[in-house]
N, C-alpha and C. Protein backbone atom coordinates (compact mmCIF):
# COMPACT_ATOMS: atom_id res chain seq x y z
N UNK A 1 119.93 124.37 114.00
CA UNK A 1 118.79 123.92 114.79
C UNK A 1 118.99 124.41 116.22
N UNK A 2 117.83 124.93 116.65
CA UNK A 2 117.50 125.36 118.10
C UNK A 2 118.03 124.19 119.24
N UNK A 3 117.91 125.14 120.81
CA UNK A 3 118.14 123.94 121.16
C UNK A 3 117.05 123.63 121.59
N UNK A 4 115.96 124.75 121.49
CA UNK A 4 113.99 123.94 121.70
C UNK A 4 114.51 122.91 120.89
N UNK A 5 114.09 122.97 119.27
CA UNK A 5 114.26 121.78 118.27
C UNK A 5 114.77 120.68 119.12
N UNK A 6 116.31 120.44 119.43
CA UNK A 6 117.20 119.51 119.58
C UNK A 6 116.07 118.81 120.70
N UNK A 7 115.72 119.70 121.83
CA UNK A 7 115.15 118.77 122.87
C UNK A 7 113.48 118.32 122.67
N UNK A 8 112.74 118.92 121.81
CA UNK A 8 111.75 118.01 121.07
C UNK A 8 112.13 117.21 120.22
N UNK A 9 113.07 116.81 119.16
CA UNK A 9 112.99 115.68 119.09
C UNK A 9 113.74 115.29 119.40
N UNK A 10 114.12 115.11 120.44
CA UNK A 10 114.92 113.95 121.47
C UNK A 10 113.90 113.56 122.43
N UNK A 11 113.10 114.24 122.61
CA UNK A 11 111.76 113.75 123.42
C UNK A 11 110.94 113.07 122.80
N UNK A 12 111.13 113.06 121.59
CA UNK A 12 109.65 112.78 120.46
C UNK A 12 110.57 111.11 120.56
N UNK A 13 111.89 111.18 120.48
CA UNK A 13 112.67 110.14 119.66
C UNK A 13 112.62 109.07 121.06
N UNK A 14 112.98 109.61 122.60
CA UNK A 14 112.30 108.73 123.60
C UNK A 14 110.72 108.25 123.88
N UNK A 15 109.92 108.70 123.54
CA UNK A 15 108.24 108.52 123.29
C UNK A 15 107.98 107.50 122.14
N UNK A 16 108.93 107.39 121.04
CA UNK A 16 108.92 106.25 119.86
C UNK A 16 109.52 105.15 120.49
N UNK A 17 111.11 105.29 121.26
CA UNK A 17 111.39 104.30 121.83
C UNK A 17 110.47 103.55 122.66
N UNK A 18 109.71 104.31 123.39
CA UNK A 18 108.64 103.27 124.20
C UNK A 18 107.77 102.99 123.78
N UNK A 19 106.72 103.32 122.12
CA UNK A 19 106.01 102.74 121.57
C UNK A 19 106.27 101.69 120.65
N UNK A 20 107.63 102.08 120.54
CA UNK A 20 107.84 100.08 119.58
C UNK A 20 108.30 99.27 120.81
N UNK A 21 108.76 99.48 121.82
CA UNK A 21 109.22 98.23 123.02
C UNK A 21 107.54 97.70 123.31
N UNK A 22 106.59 98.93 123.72
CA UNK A 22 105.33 98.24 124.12
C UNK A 22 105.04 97.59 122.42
N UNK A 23 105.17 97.94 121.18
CA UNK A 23 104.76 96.90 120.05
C UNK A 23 105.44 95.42 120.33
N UNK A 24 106.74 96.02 120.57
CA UNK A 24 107.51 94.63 120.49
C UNK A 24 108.33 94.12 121.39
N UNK A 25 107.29 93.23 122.77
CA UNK A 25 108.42 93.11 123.84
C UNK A 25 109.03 91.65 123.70
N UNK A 26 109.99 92.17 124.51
CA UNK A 26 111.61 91.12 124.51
C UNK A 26 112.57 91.74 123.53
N UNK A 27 112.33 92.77 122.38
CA UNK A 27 113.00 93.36 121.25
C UNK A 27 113.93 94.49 122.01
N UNK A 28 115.06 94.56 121.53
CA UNK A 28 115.93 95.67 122.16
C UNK A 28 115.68 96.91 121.17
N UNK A 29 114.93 97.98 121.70
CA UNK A 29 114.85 99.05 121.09
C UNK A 29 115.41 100.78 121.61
N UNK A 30 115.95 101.60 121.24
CA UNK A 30 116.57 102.09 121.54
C UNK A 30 116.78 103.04 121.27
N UNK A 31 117.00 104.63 121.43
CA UNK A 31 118.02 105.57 120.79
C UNK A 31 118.97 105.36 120.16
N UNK A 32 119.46 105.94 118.50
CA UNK A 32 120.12 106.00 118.21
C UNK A 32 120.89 106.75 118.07
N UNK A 33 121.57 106.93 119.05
CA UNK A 33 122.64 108.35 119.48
C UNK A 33 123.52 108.65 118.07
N UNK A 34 123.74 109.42 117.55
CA UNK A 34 124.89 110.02 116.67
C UNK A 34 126.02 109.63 117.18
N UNK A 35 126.80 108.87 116.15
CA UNK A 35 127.96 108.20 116.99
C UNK A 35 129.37 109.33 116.65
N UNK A 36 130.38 109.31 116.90
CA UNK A 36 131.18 110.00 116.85
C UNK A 36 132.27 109.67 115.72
N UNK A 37 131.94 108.76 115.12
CA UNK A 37 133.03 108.42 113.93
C UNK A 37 132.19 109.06 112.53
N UNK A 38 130.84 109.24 112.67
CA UNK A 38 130.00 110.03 111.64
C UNK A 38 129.45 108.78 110.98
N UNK A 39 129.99 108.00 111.37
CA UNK A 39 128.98 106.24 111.31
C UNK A 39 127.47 106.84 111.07
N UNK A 40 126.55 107.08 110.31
CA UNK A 40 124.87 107.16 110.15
C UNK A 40 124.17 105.70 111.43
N UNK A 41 123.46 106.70 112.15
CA UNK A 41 122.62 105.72 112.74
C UNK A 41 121.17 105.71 112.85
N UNK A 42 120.55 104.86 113.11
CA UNK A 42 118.99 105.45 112.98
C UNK A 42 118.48 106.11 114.34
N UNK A 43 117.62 107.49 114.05
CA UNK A 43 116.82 107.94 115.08
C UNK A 43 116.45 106.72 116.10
N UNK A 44 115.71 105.80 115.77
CA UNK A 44 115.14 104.84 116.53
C UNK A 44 116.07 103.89 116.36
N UNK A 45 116.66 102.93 116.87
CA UNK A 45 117.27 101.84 116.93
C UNK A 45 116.44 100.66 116.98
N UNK A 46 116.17 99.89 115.90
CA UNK A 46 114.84 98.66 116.69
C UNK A 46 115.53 97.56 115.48
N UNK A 47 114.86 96.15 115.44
CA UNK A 47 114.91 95.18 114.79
C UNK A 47 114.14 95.72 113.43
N UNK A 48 114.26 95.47 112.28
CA UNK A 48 113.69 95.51 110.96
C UNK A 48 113.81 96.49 110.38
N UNK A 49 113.14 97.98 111.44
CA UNK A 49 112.98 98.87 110.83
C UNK A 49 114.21 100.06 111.07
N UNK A 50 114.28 101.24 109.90
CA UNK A 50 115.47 102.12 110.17
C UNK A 50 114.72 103.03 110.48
N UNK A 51 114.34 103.97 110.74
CA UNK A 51 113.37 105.14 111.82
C UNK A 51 114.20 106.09 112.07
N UNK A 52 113.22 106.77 110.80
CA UNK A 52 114.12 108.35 110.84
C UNK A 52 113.08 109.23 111.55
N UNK A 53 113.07 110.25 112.72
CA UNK A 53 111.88 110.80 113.40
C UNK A 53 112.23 112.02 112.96
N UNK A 54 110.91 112.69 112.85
CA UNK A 54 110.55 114.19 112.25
C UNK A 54 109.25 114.77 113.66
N UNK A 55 109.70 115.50 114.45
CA UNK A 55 108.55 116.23 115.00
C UNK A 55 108.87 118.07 114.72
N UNK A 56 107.82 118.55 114.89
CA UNK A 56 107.89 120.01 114.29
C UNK A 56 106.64 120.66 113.36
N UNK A 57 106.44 122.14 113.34
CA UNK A 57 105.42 122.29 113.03
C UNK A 57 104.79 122.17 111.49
N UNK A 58 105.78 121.69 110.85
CA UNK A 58 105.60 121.14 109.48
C UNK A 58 106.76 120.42 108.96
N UNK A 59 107.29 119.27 108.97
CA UNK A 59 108.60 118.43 109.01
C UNK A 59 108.23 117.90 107.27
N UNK A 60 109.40 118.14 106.54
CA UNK A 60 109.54 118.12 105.70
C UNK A 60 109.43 116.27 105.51
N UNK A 61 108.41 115.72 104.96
CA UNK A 61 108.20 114.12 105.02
C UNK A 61 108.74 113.49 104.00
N UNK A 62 109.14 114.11 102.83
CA UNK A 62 109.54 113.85 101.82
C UNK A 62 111.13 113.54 101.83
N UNK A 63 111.64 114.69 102.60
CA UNK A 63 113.12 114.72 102.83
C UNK A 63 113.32 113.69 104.05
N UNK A 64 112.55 113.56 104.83
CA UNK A 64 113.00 112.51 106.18
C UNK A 64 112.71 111.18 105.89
N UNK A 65 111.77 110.48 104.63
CA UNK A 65 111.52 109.54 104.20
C UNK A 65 113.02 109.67 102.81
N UNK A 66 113.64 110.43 102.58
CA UNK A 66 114.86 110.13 101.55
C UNK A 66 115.97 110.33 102.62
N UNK A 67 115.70 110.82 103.66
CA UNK A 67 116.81 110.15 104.64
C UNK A 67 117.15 109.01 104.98
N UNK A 68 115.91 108.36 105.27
CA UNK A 68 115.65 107.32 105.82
C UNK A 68 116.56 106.04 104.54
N UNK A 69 116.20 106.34 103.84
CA UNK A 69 116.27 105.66 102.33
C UNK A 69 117.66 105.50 102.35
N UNK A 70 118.33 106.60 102.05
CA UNK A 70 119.93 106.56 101.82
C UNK A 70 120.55 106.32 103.20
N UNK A 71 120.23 106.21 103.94
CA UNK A 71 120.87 105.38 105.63
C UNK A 71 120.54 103.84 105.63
N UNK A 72 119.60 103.38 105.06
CA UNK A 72 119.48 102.13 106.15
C UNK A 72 120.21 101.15 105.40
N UNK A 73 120.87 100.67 106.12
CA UNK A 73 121.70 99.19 105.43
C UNK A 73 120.70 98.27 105.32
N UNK A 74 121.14 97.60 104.14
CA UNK A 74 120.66 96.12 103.41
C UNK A 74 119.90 95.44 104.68
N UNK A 75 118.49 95.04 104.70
CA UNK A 75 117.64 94.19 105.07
C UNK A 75 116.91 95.23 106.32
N UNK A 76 117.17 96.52 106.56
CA UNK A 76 116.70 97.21 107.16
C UNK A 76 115.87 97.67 106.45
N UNK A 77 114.11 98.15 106.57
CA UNK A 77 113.03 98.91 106.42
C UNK A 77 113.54 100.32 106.85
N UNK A 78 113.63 101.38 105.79
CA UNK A 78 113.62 102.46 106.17
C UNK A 78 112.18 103.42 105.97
N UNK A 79 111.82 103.76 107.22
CA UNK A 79 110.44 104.41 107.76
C UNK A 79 110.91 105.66 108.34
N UNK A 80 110.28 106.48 108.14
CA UNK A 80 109.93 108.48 108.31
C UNK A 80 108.63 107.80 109.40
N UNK A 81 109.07 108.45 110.72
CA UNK A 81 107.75 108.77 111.38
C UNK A 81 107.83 110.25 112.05
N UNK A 82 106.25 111.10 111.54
CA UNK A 82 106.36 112.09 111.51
C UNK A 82 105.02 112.42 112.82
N UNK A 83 105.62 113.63 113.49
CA UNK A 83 104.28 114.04 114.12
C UNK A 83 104.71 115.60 114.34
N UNK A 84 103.36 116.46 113.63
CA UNK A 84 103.50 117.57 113.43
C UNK A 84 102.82 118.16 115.06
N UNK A 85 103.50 119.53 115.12
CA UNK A 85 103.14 119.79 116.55
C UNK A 85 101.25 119.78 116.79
N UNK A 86 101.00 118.71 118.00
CA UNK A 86 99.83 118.79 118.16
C UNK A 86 99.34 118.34 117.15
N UNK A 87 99.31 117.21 116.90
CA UNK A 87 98.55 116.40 115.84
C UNK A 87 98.94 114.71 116.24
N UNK A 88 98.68 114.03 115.80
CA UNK A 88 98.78 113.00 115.76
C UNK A 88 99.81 112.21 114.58
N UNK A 89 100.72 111.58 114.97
CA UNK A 89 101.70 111.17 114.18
C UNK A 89 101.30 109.98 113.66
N UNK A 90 102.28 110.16 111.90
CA UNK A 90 102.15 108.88 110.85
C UNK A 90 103.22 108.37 110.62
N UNK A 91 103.53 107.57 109.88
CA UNK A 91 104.53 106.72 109.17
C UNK A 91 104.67 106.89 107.88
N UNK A 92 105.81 106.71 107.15
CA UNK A 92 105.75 106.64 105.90
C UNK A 92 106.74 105.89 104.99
N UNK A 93 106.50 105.29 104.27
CA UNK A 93 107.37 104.18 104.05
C UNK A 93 107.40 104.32 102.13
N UNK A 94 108.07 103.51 101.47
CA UNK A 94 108.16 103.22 100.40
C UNK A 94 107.22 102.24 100.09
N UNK A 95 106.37 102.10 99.10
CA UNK A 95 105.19 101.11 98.71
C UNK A 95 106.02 99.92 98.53
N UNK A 96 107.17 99.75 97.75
CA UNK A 96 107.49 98.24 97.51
C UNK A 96 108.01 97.96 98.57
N UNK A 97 108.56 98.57 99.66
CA UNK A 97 108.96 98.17 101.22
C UNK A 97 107.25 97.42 101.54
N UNK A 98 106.76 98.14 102.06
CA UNK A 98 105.15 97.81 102.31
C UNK A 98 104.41 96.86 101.79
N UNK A 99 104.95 96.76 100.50
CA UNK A 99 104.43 95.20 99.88
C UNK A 99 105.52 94.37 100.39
N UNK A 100 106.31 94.16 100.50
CA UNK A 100 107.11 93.02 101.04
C UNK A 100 107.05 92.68 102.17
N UNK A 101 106.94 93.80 103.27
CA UNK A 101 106.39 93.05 104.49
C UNK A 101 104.71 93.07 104.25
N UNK A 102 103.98 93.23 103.82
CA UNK A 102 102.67 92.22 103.45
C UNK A 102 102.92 91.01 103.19
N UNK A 103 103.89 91.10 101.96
CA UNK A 103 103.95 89.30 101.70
C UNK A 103 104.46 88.46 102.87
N UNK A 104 105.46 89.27 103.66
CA UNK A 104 106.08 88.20 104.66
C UNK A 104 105.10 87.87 105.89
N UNK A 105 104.43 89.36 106.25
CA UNK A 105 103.47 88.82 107.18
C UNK A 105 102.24 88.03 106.83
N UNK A 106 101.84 88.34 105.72
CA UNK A 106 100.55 87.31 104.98
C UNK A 106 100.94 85.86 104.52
N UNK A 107 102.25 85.23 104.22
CA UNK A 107 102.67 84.15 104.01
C UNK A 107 103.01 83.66 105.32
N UNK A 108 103.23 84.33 106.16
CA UNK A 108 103.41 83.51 107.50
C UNK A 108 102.05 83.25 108.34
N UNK A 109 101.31 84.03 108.17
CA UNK A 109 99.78 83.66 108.02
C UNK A 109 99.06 81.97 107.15
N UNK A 110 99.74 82.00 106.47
CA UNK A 110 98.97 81.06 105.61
C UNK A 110 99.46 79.52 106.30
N UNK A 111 100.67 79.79 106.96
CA UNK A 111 101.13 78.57 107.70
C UNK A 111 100.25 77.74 108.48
């Protein structure tokens, strides 16, 4: 990888950090720097979710959503958020992830 690459998404990966702090304030959200013991960490650092980021002119979504998958420890949501150059970025998640936080946010609703 370039070091263009390296410094778009490290830019892309600070621009996520400040759209989940403005989703979720008082939440410590963060870069997840590559640690040096080879410890797996997530692109995004946040509460719930594991956030693997893909920017580039066609980011393989399939492979960054099975990244995401085989990294995140037990009770972590692992989410691919992708934004192709000049476009507008998505999310992508596993459906039975997605139904479970439905149920949790729709049962806490019903309270």
């Amino acid at each position: 990888m370039g070091m263009l690459s390296r410094r778009k998404g490290a830019a892309w990966e600070r621009e996520l950090v400040l759209m989940f702090r403005e989703a979720m304030p008082g939440c410590e959200v963060r870069r997840g720097l590559q640690s040096r013991s080879g410890e797996e960490v997530a692109d995004v650092d946040c509460p719930v979710f594991w956030i693997e980021a893909k920017r580039g002119r066609q980011p393989n979504v399939r492979n960054a959503l099975r990244q995401a998958v085989a990294a995140a420890p037990k009770g972590r949501i692992p989410v691919a958020v992708i934004r192709d150059d000049r476009a507008d970025a998505f999310a992508v998640m596993q459906l039975s992830d997605l139904l479970e936080f439905i149920r949790e946010w729709w049962s806490g609703r019903q309270r």
